[in-house]
N, C-alpha and C. Protein backbone atom coordinates (compact mmCIF):
# COMPACT_ATOMS: atom_id res chain seq x y z
N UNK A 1 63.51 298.20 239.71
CA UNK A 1 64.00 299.38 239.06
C UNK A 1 62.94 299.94 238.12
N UNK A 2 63.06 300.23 236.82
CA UNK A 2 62.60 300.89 236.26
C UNK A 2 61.60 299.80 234.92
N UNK A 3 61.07 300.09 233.92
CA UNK A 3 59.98 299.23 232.62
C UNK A 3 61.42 298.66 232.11
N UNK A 4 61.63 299.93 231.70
CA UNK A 4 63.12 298.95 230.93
C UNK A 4 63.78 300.62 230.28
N UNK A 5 64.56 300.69 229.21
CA UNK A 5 65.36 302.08 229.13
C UNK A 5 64.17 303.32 228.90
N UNK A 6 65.05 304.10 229.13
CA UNK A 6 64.35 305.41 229.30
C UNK A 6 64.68 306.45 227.80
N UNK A 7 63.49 306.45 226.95
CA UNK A 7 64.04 307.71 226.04
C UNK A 7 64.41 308.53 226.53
N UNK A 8 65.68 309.76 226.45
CA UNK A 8 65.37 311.16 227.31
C UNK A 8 65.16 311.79 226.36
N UNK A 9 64.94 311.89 225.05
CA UNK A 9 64.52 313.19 224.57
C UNK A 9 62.99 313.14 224.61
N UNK A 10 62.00 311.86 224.99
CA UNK A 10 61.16 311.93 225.23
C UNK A 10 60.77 312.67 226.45
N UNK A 11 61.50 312.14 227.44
CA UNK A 11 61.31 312.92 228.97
C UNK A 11 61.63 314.13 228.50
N UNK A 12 62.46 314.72 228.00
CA UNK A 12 63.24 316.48 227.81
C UNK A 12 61.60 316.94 227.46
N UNK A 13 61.49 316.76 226.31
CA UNK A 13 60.42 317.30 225.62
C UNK A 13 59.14 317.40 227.03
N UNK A 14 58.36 315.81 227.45
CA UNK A 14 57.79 316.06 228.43
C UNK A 14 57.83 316.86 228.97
N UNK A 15 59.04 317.39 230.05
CA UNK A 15 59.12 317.98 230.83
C UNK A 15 58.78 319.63 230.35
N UNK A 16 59.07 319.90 229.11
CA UNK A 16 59.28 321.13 228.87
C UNK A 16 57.67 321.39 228.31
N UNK A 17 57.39 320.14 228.01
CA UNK A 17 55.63 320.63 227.94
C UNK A 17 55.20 321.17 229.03
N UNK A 18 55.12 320.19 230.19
CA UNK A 18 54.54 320.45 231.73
C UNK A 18 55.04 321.86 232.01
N UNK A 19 56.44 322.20 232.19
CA UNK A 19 56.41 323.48 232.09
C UNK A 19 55.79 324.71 231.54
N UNK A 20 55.73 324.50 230.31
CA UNK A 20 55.18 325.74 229.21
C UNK A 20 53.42 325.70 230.01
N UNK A 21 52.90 324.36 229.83
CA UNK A 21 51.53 324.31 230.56
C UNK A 21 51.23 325.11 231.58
N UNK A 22 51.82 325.16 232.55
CA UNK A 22 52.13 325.85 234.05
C UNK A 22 52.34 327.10 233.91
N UNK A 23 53.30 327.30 232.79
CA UNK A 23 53.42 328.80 232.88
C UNK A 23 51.99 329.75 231.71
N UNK A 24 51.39 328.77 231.17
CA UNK A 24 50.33 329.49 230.82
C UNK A 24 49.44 329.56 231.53
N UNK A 25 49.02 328.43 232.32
CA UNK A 25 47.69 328.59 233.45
C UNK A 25 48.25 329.82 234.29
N UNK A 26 49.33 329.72 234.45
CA UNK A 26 50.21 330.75 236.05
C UNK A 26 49.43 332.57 234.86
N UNK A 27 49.78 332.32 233.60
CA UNK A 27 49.43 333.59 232.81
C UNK A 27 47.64 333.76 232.79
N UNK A 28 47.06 332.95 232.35
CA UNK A 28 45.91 332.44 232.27
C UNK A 28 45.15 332.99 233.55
N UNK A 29 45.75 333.39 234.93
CA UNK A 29 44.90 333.39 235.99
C UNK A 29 45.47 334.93 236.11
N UNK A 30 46.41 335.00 235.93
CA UNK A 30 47.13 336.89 235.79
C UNK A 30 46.29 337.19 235.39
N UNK A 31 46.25 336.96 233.87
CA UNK A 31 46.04 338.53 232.98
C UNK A 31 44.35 337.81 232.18
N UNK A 32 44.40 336.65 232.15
CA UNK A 32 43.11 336.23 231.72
C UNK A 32 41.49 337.18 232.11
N UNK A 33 40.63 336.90 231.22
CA UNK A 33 39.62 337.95 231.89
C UNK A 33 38.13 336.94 230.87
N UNK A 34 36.88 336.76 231.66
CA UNK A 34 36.12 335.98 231.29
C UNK A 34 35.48 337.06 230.14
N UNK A 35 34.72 335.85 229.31
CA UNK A 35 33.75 336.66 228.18
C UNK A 35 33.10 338.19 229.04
N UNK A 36 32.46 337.48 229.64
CA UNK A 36 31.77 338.50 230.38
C UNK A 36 32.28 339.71 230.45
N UNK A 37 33.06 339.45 231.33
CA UNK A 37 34.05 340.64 231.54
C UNK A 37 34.33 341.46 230.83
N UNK A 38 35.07 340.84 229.57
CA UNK A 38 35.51 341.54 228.37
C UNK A 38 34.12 342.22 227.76
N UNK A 39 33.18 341.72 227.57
CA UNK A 39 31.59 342.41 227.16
C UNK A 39 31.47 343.56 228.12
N UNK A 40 31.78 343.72 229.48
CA UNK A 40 31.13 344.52 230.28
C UNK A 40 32.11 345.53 230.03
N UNK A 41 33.49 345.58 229.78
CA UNK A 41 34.42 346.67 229.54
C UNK A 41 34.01 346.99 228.36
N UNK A 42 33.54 346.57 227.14
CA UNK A 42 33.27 346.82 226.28
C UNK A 42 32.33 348.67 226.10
N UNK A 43 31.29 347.72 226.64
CA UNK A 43 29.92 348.42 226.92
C UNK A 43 30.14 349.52 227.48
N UNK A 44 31.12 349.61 228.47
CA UNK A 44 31.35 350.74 229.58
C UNK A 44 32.36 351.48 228.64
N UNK A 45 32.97 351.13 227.85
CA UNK A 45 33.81 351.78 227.05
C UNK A 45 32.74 352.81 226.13
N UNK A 46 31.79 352.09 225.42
CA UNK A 46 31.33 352.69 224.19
C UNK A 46 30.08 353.56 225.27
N UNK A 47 29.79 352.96 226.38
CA UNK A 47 29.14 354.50 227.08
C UNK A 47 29.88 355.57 227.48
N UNK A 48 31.37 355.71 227.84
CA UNK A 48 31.73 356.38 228.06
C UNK A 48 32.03 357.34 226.82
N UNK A 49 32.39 356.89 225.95
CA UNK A 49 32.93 357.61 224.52
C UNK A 49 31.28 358.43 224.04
N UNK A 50 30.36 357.86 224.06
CA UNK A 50 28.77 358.93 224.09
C UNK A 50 28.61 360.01 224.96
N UNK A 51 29.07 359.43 226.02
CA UNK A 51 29.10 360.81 226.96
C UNK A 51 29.97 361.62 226.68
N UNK A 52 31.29 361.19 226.10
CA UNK A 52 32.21 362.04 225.82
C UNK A 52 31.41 363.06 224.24
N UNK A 53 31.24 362.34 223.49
CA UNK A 53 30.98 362.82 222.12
C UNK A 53 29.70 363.56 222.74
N UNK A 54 29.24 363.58 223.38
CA UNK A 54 27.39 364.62 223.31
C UNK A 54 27.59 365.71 224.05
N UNK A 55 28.95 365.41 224.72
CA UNK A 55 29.51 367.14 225.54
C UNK A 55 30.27 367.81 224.47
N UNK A 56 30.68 367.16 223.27
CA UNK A 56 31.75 367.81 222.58
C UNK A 56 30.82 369.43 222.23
N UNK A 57 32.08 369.79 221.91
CA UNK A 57 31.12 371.58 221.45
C UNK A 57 32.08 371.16 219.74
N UNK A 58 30.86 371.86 219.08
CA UNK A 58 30.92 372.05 217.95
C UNK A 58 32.10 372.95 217.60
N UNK A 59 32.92 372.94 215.97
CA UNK A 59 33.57 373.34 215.71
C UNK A 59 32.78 374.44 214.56
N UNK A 60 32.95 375.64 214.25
CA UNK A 60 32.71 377.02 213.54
C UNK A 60 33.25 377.41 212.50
């Protein structure tokens, strides 16, 4: 059978770790995005906003 008795609020808890774990990797691979990445949107952001600002027309 089994070592000998079983805590269950130890197992409860366990289990609800393994869960929460899972559901962050499951998030983690969604919406996650590497350094890199985040640097390269960056960059492309603050070039785009120059191009925007050097077409602006002046205000009178």
């Amino acid at each position: 059978m089994s070592e000998g008795p079983v805590n269950l609020n130890r197992l409860r808890k366990e289990r609800a770790r393994a869960a929460k774990k899972a559901r962050a990797d499951e998030n983690a691979a969604r919406f996650g995005r590497t350094k890199a990445q985040k640097a390269e949107e960056k960059t492309a952001f603050a070039r785009a906003r120059a191009h925007l600002d050097a077409h602006r027309r002046e205000e009178e």
